[in-house]
C-alpha atoms as a PDB file:
ATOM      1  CA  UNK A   1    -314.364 -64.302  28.105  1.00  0.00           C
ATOM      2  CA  UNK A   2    -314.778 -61.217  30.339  1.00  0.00           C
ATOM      3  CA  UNK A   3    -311.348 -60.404  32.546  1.00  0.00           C
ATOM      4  CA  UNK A   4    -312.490 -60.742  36.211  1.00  0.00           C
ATOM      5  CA  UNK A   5    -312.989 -57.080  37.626  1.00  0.00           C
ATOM      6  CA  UNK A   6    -310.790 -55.589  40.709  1.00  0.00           C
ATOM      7  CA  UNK A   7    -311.392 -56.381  44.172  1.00  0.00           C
ATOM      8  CA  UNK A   8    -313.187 -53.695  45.286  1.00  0.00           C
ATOM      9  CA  UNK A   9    -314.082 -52.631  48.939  1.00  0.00           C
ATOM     10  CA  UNK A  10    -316.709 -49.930  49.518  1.00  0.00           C
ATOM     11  CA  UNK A  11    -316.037 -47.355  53.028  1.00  0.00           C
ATOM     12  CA  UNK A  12    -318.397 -45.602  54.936  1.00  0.00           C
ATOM     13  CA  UNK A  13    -318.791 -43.935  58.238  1.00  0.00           C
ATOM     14  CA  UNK A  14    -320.590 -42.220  60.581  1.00  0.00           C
ATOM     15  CA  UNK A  15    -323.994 -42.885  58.656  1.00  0.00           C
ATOM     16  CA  UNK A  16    -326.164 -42.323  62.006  1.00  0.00           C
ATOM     17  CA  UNK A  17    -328.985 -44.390  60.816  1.00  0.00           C
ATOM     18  CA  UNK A  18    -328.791 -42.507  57.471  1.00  0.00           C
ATOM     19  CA  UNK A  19    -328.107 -44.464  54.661  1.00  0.00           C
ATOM     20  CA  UNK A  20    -328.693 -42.548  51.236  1.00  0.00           C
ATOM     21  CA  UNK A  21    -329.950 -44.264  48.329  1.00  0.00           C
ATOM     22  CA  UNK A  22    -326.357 -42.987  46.094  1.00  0.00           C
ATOM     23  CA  UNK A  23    -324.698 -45.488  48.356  1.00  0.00           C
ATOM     24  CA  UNK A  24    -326.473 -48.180  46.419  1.00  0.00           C
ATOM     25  CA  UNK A  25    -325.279 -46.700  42.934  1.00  0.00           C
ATOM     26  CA  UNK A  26    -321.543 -46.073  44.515  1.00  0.00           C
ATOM     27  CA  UNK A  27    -320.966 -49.782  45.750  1.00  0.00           C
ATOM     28  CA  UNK A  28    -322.584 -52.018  42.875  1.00  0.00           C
ATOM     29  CA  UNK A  29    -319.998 -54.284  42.393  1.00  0.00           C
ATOM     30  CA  UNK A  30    -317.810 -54.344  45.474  1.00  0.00           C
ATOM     31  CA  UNK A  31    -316.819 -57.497  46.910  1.00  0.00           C
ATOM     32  CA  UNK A  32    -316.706 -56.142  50.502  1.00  0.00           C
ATOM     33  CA  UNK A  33    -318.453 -53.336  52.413  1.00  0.00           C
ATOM     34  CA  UNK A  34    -316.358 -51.363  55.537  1.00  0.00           C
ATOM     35  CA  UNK A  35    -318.276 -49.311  57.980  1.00  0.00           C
ATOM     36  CA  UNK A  36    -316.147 -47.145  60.061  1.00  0.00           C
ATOM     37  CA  UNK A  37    -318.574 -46.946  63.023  1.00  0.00           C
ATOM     38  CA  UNK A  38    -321.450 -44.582  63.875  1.00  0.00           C
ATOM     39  CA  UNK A  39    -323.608 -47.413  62.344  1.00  0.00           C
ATOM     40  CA  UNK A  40    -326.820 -45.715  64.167  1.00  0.00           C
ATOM     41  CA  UNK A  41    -329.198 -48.550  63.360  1.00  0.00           C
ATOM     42  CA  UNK A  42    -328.185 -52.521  63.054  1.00  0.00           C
ATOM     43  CA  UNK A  43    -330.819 -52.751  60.206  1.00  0.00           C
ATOM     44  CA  UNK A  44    -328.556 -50.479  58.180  1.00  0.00           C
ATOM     45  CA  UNK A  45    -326.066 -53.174  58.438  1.00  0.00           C
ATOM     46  CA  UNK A  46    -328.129 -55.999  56.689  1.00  0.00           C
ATOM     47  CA  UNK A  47    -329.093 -53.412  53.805  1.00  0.00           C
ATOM     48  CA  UNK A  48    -325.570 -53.450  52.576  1.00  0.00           C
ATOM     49  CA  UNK A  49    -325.144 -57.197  53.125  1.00  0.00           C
ATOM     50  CA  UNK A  50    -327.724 -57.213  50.434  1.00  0.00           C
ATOM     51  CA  UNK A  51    -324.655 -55.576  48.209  1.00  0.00           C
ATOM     52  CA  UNK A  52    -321.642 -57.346  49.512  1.00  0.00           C
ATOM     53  CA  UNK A  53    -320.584 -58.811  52.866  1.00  0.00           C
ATOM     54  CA  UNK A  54    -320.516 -56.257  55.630  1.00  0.00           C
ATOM     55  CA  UNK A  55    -318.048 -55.531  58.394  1.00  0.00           C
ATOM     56  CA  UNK A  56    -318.587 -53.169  61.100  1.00  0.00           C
ATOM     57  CA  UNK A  57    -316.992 -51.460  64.014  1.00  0.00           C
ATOM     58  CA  UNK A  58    -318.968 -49.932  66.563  1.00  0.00           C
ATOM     59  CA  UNK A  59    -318.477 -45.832  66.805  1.00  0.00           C
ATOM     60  CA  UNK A  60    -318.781 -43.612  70.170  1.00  0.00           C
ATOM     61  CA  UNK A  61    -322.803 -43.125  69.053  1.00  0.00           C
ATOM     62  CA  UNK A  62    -323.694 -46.890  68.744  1.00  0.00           C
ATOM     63  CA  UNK A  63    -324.233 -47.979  72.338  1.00  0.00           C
ATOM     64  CA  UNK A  64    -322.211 -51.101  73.950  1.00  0.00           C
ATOM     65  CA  UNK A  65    -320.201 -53.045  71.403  1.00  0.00           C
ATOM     66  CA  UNK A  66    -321.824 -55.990  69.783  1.00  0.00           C
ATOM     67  CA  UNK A  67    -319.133 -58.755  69.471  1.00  0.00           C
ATOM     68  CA  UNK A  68    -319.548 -60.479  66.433  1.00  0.00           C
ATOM     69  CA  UNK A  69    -321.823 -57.555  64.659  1.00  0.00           C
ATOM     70  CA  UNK A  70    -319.787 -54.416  65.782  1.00  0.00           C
ATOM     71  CA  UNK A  71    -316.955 -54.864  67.414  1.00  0.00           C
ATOM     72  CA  UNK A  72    -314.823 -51.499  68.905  1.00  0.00           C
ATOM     73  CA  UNK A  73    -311.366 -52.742  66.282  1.00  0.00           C
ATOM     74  CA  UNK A  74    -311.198 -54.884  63.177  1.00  0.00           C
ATOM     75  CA  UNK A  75    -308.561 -56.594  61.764  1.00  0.00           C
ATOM     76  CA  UNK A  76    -308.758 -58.312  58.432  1.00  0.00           C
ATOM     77  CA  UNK A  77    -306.826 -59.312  55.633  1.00  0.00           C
ATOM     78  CA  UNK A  78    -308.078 -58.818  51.916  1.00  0.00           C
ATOM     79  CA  UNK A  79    -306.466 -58.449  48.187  1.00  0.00           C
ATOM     80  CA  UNK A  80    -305.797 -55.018  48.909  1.00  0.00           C
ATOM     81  CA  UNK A  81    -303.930 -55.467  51.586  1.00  0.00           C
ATOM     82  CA  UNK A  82    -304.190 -55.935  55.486  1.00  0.00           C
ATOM     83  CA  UNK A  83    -306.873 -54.008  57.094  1.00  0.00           C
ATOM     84  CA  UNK A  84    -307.510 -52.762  60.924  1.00  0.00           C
ATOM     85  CA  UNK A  85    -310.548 -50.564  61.396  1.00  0.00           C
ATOM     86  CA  UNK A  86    -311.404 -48.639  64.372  1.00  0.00           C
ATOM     87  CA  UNK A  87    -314.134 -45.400  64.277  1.00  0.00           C
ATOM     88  CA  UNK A  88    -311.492 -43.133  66.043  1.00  0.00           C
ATOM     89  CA  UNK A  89    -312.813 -42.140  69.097  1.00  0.00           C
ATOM     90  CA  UNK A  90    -310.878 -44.495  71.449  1.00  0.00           C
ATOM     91  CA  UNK A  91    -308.067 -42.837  73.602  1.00  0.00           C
ATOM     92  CA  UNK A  92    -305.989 -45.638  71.921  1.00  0.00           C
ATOM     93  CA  UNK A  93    -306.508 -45.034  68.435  1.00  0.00           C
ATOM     94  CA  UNK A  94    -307.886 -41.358  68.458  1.00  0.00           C
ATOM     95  CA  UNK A  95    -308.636 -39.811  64.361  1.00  0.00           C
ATOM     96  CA  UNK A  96    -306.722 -36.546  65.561  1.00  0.00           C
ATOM     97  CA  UNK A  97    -303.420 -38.180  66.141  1.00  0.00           C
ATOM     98  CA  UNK A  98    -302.601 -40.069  63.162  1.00  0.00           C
ATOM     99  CA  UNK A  99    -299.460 -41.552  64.686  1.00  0.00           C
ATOM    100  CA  UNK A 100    -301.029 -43.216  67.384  1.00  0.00           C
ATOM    101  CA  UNK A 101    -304.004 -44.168  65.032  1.00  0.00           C
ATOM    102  CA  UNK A 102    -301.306 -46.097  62.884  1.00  0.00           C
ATOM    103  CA  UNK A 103    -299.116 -47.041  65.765  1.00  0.00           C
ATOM    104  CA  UNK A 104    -302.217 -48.772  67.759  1.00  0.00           C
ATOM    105  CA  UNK A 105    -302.402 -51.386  65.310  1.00  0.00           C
ATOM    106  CA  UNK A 106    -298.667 -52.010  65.102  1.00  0.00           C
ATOM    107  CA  UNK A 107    -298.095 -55.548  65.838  1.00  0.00           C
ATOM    108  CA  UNK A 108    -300.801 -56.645  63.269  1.00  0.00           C
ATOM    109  CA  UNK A 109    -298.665 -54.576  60.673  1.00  0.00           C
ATOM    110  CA  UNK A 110    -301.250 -53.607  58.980  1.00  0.00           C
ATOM    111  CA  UNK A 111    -301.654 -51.565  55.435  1.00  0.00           C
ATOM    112  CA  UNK A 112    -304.215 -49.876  55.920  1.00  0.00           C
ATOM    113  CA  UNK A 113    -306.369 -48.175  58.247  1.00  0.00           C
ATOM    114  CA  UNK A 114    -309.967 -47.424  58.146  1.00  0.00           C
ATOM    115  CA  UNK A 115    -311.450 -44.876  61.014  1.00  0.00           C
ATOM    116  CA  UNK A 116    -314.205 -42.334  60.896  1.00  0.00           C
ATOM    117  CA  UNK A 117    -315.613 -40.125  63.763  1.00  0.00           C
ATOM    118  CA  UNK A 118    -313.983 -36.364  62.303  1.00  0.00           C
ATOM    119  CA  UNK A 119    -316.331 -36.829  59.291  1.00  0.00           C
ATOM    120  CA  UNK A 120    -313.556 -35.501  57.341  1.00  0.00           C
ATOM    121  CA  UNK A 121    -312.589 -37.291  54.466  1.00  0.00           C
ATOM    122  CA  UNK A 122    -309.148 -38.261  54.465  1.00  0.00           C
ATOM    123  CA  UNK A 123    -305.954 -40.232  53.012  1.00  0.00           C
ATOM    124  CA  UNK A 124    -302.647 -40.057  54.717  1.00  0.00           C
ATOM    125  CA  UNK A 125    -299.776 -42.430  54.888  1.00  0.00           C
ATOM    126  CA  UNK A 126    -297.684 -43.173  58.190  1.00  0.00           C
ATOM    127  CA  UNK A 127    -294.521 -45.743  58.848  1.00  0.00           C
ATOM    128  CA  UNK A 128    -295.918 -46.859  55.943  1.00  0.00           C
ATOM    129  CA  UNK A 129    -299.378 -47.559  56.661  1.00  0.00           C
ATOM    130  CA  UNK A 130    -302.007 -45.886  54.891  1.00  0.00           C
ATOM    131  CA  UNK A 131    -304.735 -44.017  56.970  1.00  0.00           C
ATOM    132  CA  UNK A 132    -308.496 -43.911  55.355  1.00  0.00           C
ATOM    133  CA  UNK A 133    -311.191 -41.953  56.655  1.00  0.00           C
ATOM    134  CA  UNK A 134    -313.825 -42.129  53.582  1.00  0.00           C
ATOM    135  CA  UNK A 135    -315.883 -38.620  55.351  1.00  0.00           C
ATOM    136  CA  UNK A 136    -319.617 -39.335  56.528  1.00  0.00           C
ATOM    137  CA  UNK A 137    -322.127 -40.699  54.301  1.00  0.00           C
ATOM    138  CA  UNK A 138    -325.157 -39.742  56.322  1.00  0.00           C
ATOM    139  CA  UNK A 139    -323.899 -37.123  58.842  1.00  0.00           C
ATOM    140  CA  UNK A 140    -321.361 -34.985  57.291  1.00  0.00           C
ATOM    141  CA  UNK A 141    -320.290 -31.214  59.291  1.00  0.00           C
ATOM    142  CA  UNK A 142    -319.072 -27.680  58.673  1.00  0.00           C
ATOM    143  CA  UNK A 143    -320.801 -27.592  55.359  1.00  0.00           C
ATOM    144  CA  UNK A 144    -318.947 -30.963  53.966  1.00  0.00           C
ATOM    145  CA  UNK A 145    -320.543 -33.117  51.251  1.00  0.00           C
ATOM    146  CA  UNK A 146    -321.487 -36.432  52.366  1.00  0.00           C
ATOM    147  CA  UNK A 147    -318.658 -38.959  51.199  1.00  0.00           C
ATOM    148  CA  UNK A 148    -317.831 -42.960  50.694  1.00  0.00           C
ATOM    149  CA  UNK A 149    -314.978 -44.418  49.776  1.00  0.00           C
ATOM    150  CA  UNK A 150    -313.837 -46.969  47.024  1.00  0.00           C
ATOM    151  CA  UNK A 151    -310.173 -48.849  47.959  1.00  0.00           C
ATOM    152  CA  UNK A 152    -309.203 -51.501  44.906  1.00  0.00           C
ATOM    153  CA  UNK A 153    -306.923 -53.493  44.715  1.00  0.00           C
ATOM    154  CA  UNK A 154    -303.694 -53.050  42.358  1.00  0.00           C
ATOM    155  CA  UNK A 155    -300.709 -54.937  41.582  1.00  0.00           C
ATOM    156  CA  UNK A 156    -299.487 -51.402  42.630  1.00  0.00           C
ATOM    157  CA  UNK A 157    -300.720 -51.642  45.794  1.00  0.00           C
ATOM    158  CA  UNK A 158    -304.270 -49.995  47.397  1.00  0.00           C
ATOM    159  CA  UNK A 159    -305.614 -47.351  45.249  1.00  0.00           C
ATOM    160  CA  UNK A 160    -308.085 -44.808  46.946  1.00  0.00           C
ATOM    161  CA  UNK A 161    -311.155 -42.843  45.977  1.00  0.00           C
ATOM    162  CA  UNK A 162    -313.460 -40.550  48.161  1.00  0.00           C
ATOM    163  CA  UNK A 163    -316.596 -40.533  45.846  1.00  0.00           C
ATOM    164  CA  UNK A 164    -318.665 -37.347  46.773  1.00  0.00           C
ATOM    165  CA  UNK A 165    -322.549 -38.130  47.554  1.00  0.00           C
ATOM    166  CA  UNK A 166    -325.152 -36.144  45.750  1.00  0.00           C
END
């Protein structure tokens, strides 16, 4: 008998309607697919249901929030730990000011959280909290290889991975 595999949870961001085919490759196996915001196209959404449930947040690009399908913050609680999610881009919870970022999700007490919108790839840990930006997977800037990210979950706690894209 096989031992059951980690939880897994693939990250993205800031995919603007481009969703490369490594992303495919990257997640097999997850149990749970994060997108950061920037979605750029609903559509993309159900392609990675076909992997592994999906959970959005809508980004500054998307357009009015969609309740249900892309809300503007997340909170969730998984194996790896207790999740928020926001893109970054609200004066609340803005990427640049990682104390606030962490702070803005305070009473949920969260472990972790996801955000995008630099398109900077990034792991940092605040009060405690860890902050996750996995880069952009369809978008990236200044040069920067497109990026995902891989969180699993340890009896260690969260471990974190920013797997480059090809």
């Amino acid at each position: 008998m096989n031992a059951p595999s980690a939880y897994r949870i693939g990250v993205l961001s800031d995919t603007h309607g481009r969703l490369p085919a490594q992303v495919f490759k990257i997640f097999e196996g997850v149990q749970l697919i994060l997108h950061a915001g920037d979605v750029g196209r609903d559509d993309l959404l159900t392609e990675l249901e076909a992997l592994a449930p999906t959970l959005a947040v809508s980004g500054n690009m998307d357009g009015p929030p969609l309740d249900n399908l892309r809300p503007l913050v997340r909170q969730i609680e998984t194996p790896a730990g207790r999740i928020a999610m926001t893109h970054g881009h609200l004066a609340t919870a803005p990427s640049y000011d990682h104390g606030r970022l962490a702070g803005r999700f305070a009473e949920f007490k969260p472990d972790i959280v996801i955000f995008g919108h630099s398109h900077i790839p990034h792991l940092s840990r605040v009060g405690g909290v860890w902050l996750f930006n996995p880069g952009s997977a369809g978008h990236p800037r200044m040069g920067r290889q497109p990026s995902v990210g891989i969180i699993t979950a340890s009896a260690d706690g969260p471990q974190f991975e920013h797997v480059a894209i090809e």
